[in-house]
Protein backbone atom coordinates (compact mmCIF):
# COMPACT_ATOMS: atom_id res chain seq x y z
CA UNK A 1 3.97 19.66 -12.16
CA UNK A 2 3.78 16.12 -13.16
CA UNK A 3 6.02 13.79 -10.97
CA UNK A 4 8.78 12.23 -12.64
CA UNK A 5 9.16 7.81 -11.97
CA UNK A 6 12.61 8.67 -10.70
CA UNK A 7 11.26 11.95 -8.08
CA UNK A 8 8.45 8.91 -7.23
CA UNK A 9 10.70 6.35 -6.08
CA UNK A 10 12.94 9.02 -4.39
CA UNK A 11 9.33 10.57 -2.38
CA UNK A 12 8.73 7.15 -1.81
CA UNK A 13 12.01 6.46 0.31
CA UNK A 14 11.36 9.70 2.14
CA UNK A 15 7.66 8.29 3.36
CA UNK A 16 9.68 5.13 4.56
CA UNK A 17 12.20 7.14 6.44
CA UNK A 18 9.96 9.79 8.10
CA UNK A 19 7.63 6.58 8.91
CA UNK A 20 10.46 4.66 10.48
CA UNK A 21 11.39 8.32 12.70
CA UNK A 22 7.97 8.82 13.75
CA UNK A 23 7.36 12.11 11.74
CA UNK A 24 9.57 14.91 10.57
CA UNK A 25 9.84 17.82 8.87
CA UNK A 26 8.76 16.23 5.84
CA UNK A 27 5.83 14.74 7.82
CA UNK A 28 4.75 18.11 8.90
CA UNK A 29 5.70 20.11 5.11
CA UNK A 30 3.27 17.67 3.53
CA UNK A 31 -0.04 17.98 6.07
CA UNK A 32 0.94 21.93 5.68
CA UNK A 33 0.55 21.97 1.68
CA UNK A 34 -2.45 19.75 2.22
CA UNK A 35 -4.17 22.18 4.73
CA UNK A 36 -3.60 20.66 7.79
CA UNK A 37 -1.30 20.78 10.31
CA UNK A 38 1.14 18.83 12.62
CA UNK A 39 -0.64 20.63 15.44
CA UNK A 40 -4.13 19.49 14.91
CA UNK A 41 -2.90 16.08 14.28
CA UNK A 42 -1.84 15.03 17.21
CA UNK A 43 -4.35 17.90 19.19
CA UNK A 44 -7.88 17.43 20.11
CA UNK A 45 -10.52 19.55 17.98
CA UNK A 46 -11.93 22.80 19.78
CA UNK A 47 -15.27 22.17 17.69
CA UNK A 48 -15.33 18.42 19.02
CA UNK A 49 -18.30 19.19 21.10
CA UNK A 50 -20.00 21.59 18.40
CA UNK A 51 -22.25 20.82 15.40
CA UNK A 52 -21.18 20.28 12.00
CA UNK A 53 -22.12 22.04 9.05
CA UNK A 54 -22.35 19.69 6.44
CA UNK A 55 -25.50 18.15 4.08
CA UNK A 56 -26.22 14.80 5.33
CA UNK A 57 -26.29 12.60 1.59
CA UNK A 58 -26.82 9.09 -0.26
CA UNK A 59 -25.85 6.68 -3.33
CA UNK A 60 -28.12 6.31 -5.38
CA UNK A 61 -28.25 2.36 -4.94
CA UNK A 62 -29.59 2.75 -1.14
CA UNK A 63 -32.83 3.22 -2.58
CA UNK A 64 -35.43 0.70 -3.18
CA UNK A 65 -34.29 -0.72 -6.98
CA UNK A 66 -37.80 -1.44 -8.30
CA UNK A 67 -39.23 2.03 -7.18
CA UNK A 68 -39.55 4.40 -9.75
CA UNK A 69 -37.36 7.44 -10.13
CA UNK A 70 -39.64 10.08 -9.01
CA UNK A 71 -40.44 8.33 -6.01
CA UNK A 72 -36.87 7.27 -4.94
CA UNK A 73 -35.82 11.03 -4.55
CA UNK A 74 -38.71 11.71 -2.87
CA UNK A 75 -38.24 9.02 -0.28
CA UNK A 76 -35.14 10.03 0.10
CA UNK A 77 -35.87 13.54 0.51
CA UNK A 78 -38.67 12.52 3.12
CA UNK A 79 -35.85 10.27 5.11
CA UNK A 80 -34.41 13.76 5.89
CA UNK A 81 -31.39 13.77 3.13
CA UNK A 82 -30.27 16.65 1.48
CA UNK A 83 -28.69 15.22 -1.09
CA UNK A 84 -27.95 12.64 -3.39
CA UNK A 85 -24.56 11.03 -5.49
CA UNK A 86 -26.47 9.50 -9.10
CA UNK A 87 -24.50 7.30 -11.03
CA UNK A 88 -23.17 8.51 -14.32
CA UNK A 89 -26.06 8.04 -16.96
CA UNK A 90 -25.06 7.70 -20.42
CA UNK A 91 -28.65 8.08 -21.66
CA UNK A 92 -29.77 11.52 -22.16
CA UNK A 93 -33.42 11.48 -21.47
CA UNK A 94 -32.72 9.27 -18.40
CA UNK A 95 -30.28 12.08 -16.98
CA UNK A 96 -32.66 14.36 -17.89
CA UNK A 97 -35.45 12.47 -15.90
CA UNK A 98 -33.27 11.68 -12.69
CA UNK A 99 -32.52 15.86 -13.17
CA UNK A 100 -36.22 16.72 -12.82
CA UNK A 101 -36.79 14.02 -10.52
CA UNK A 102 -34.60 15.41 -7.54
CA UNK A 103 -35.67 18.83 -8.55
CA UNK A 104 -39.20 18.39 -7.48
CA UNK A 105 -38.10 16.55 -4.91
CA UNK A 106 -36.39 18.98 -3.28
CA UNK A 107 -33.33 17.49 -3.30
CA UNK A 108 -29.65 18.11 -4.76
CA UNK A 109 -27.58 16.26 -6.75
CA UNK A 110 -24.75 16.83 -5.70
CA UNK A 111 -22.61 14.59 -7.26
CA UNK A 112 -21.65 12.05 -9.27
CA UNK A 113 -20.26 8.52 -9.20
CA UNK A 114 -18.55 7.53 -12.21
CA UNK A 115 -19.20 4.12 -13.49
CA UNK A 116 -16.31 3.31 -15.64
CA UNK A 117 -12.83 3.23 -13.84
CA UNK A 118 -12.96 -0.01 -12.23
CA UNK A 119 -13.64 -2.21 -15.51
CA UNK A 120 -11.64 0.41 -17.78
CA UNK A 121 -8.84 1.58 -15.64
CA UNK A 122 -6.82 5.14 -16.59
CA UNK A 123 -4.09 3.16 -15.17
CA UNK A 124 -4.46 0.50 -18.77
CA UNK A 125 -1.48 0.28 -20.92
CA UNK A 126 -4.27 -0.45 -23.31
CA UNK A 127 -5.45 2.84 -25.27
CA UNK A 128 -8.65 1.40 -25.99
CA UNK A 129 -9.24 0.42 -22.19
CA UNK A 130 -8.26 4.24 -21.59
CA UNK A 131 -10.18 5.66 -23.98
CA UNK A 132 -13.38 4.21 -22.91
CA UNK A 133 -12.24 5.40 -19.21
CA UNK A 134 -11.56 9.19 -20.61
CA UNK A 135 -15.43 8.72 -22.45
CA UNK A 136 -16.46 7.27 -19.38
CA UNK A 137 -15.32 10.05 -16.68
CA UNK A 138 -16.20 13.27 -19.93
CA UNK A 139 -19.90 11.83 -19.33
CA UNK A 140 -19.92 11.65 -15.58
CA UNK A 141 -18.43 15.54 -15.87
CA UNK A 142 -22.03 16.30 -18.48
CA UNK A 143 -24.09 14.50 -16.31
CA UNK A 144 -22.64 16.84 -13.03
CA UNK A 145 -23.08 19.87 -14.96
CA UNK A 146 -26.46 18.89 -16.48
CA UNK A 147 -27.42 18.29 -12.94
CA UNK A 148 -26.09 20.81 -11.45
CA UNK A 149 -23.65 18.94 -9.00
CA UNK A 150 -20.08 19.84 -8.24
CA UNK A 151 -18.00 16.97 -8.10
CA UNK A 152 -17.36 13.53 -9.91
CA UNK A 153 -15.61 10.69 -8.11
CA UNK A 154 -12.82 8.77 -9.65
CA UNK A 155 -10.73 5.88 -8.70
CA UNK A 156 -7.15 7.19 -10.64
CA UNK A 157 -5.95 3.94 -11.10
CA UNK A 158 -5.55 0.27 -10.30
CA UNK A 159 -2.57 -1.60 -9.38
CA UNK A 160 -1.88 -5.20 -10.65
CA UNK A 161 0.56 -7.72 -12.02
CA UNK A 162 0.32 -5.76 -15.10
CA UNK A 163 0.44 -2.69 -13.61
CA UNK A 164 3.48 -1.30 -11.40
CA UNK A 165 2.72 1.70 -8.68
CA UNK A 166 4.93 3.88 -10.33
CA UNK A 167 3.22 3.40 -14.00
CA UNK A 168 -0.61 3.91 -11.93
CA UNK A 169 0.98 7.00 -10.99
CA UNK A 170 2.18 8.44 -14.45
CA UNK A 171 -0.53 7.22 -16.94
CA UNK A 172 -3.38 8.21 -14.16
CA UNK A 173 -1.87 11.57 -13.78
CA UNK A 174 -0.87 12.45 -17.72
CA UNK A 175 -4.83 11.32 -18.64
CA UNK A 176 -6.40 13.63 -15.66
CA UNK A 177 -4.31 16.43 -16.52
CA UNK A 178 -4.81 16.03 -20.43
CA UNK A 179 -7.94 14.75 -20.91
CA UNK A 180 -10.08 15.70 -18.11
CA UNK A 181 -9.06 18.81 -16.05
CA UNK A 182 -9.66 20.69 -19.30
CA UNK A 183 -13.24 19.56 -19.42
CA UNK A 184 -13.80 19.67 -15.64
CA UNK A 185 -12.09 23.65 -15.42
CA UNK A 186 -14.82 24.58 -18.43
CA UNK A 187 -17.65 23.11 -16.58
CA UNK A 188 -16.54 24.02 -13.05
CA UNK A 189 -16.66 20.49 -11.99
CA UNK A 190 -14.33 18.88 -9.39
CA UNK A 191 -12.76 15.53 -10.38
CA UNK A 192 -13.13 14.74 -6.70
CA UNK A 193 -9.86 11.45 -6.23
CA UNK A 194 -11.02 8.55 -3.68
CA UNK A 195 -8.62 6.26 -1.93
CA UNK A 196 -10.43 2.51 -2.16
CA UNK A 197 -9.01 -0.94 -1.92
CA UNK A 198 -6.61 -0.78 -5.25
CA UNK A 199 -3.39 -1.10 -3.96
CA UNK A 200 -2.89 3.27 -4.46
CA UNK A 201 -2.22 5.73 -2.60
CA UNK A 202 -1.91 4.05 0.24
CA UNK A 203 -1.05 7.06 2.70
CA UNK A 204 -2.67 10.22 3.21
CA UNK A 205 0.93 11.86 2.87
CA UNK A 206 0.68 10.11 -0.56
CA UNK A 207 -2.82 11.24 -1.70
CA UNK A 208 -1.61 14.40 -0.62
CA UNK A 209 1.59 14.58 -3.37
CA UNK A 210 -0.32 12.88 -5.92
CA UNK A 211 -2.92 15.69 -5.66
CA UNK A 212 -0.58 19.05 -5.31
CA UNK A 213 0.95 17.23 -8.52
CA UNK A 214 -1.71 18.81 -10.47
CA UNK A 215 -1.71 22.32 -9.53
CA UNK A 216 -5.00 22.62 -9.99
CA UNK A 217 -8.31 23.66 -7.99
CA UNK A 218 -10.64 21.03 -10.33
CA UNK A 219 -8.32 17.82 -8.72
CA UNK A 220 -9.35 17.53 -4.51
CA UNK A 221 -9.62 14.30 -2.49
CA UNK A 222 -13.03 12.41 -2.16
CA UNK A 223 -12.17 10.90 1.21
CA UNK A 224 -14.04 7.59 2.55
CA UNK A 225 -13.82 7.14 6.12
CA UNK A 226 -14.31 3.28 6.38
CA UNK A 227 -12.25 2.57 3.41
CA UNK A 228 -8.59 3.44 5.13
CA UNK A 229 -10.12 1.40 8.75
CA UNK A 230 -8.07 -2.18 7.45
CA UNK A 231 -4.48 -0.04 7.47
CA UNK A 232 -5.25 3.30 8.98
CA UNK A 233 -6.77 5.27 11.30
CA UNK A 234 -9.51 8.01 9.47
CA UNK A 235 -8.51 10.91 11.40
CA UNK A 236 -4.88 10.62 10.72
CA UNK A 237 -5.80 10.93 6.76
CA UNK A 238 -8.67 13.51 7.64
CA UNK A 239 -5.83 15.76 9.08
CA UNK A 240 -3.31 15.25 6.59
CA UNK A 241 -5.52 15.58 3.37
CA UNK A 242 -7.46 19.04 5.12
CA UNK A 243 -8.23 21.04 2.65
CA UNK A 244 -8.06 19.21 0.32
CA UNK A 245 -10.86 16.83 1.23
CA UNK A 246 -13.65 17.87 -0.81
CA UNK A 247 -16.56 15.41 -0.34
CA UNK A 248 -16.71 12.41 1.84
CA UNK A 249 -18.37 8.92 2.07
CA UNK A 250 -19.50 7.06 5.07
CA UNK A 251 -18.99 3.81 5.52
CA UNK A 252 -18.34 1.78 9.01
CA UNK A 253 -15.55 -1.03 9.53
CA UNK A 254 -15.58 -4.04 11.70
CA UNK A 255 -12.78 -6.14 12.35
CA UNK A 256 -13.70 -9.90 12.93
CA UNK A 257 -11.96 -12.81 14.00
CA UNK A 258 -12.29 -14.54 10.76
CA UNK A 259 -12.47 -11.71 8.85
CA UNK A 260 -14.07 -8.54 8.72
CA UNK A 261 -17.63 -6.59 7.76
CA UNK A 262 -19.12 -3.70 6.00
CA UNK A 263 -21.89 -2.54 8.68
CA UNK A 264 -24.16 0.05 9.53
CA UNK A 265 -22.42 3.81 10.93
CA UNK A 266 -21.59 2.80 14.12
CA UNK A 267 -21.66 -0.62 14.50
CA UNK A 268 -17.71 -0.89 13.19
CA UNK A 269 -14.49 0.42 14.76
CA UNK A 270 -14.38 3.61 13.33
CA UNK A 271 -13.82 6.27 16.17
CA UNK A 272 -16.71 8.57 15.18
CA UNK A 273 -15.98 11.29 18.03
CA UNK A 274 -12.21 11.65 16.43
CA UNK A 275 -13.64 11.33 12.97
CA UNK A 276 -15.92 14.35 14.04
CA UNK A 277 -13.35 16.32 15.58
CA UNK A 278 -11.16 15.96 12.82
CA UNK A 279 -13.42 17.61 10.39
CA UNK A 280 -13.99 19.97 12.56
CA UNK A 281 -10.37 20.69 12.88
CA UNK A 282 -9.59 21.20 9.28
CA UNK A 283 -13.28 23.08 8.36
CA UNK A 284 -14.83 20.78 6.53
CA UNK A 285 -18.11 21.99 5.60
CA UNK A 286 -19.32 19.77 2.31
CA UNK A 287 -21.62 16.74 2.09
CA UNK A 288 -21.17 13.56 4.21
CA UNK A 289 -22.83 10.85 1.38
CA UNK A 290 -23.48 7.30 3.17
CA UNK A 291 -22.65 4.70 1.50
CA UNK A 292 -24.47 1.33 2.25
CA UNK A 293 -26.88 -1.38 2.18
CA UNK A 294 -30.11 -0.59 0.43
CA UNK A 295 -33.17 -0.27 2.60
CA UNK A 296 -36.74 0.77 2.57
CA UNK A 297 -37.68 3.84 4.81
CA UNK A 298 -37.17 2.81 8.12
CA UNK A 299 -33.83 1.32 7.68
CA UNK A 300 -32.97 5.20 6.03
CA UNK A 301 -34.62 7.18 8.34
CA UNK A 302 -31.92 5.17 11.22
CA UNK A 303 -29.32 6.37 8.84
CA UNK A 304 -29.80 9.90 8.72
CA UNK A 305 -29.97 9.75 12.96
CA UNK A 306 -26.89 8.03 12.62
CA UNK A 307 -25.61 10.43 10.49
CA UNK A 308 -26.92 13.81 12.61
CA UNK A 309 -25.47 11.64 16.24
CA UNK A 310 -22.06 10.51 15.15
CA UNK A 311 -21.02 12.77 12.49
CA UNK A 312 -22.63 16.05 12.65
CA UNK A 313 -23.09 15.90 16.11
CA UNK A 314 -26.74 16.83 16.85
């Protein structure tokens, strides 16, 4: 079911009110389709204290730049990861090489992070800007399934002067559902949506709609935790996106008095015990993919014992 500008504006009002109340029966109808539940929401997680199941991950750009290939995926297997989010690659034989790379390694790739949608928006009124998006996110999908990975993330669309919320909404969904969930149901890879500073879908009770819009098991949510700090709290959109949620990045917030930072897990404001129990809550059991500065392998090594203390709870 593609939603309609006029059944947008009208959802849209609805969010307002139930805001303005508090919550609601819409409130609660929208965390149930998303997996989720008014109960856990506001309830502390039974598995709060337990241990996560999840494979503690990377971006590619965390490694050293000027190391070669082979030897990045080995450091970052040796750092303790267990996998790794490669950028889409164009180039055949270079795919091919990051492919063997990670295999003897010992280390997944799980993932992919497509290159194209912030320059070339699926948002565009410009067909050519959309067609290089569509030829953009169709290589990120080869790349997963020459690699063997499951998921490619994708920023839908971008709001601007040029761009109204409603439009992001219609041209991002018509392209996913025409152009790419074909692809991405053939390979068996998830176009996995993340929420990022672009003026959309700006509520989890948003994401939520704009993903049941497509009916489909090949559309999920690729949830960042520190990217929703600024407006949100991460558990709140943890709960209401559930199932959903299909991979996550880690990032950490901090609020400053002139500003604010991009820092290391657990130097921010992000309430890692509710972020924890919130997974927990809703079952997630994926990858957990940091996403930050580049270091050599000291600096990593601290990440993945950030990574096993605040979010998978060892």
């Amino acid at each position: 079911m593609r939603t309609t500008r006029r059944e947008f504006f009208k959802a849209g009002l609805a969010a307002g009110c139930v805001a303005g109340l508090g919550g609601g029966a819409e409130a609660e109808g929208a965390l149930r389709r998303s997996g989720g539940s008014a109960q856990a929401a506001k309830a502390g997680s039974a598995g709060k204290s337990g241990r996560l199941e999840v494979k503690k991950g990377l971006v590619w750009d965390m490694l050293p730049e000027k190391m070669p290939v082979a030897e990045r995926m080995k450091l970052a297997r040796g750092c303790g990861f267990d996998v790794v989010q490669a950028p889409t690659t164009p180039d055949q034989r270079a795919a091919e090489e990051l492919g063997k790379a990670a295999t003897d390694a010992g280390i997944r790739i799980d993932s992919v992070m497509n290159m194209a949608h912030w320059k070339y928006p699926l948002s565009s009124a410009d067909k050519a800007v959309v067609a290089k998006s569509v030829e953009g996110m169709k290589t990120s999908l080869q790349n997963a399934k020459l690699w063997g990975a499951d998921a490619v993330l994708l920023v839908p669309a971008v709001v601007n002067p040029e761009t109204t919320y409603a439009d992001a909404w219609q041209r991002s969904q018509f392209q996913i559902k025409e152009e790419l969930v074909p692809l991405a149901a053939d390979l068996k890879v998830v176009i996995a949506i993340e929420e990022v500073w672009n003026k959309f879908l700006l509520s989890p009770l948003e994401m939520s709609m704009y993903l049941d819009d497509f009916e489909s098991p090949w559309v999920k949510a690729w949830f960042d935790v520190g990217n929703v700090v600024l407006y949100g709290y991460p558990q709140d959109w943890i709960h209401a996106l559930g199932k959903n949620i299909y991979k996550v990045h880690l990032k950490d917030f901090k609020r400053k008095e002139n500003g604010y930072a991009w820092v290391n897990l657990g130097d921010g404001d992000v309430d890692w015990a509710a972020v924890r129990a919130a997974f927990a809550d809703v079952g997630y059991s994926g990858s957990v993919i940091a996403e930050l500065d580049a270091g050599d392998e000291a600096y990593l090594k601290d990440v993945v014992k950030r990574i096993e203390r605040l979010v998978v709870g060892a």
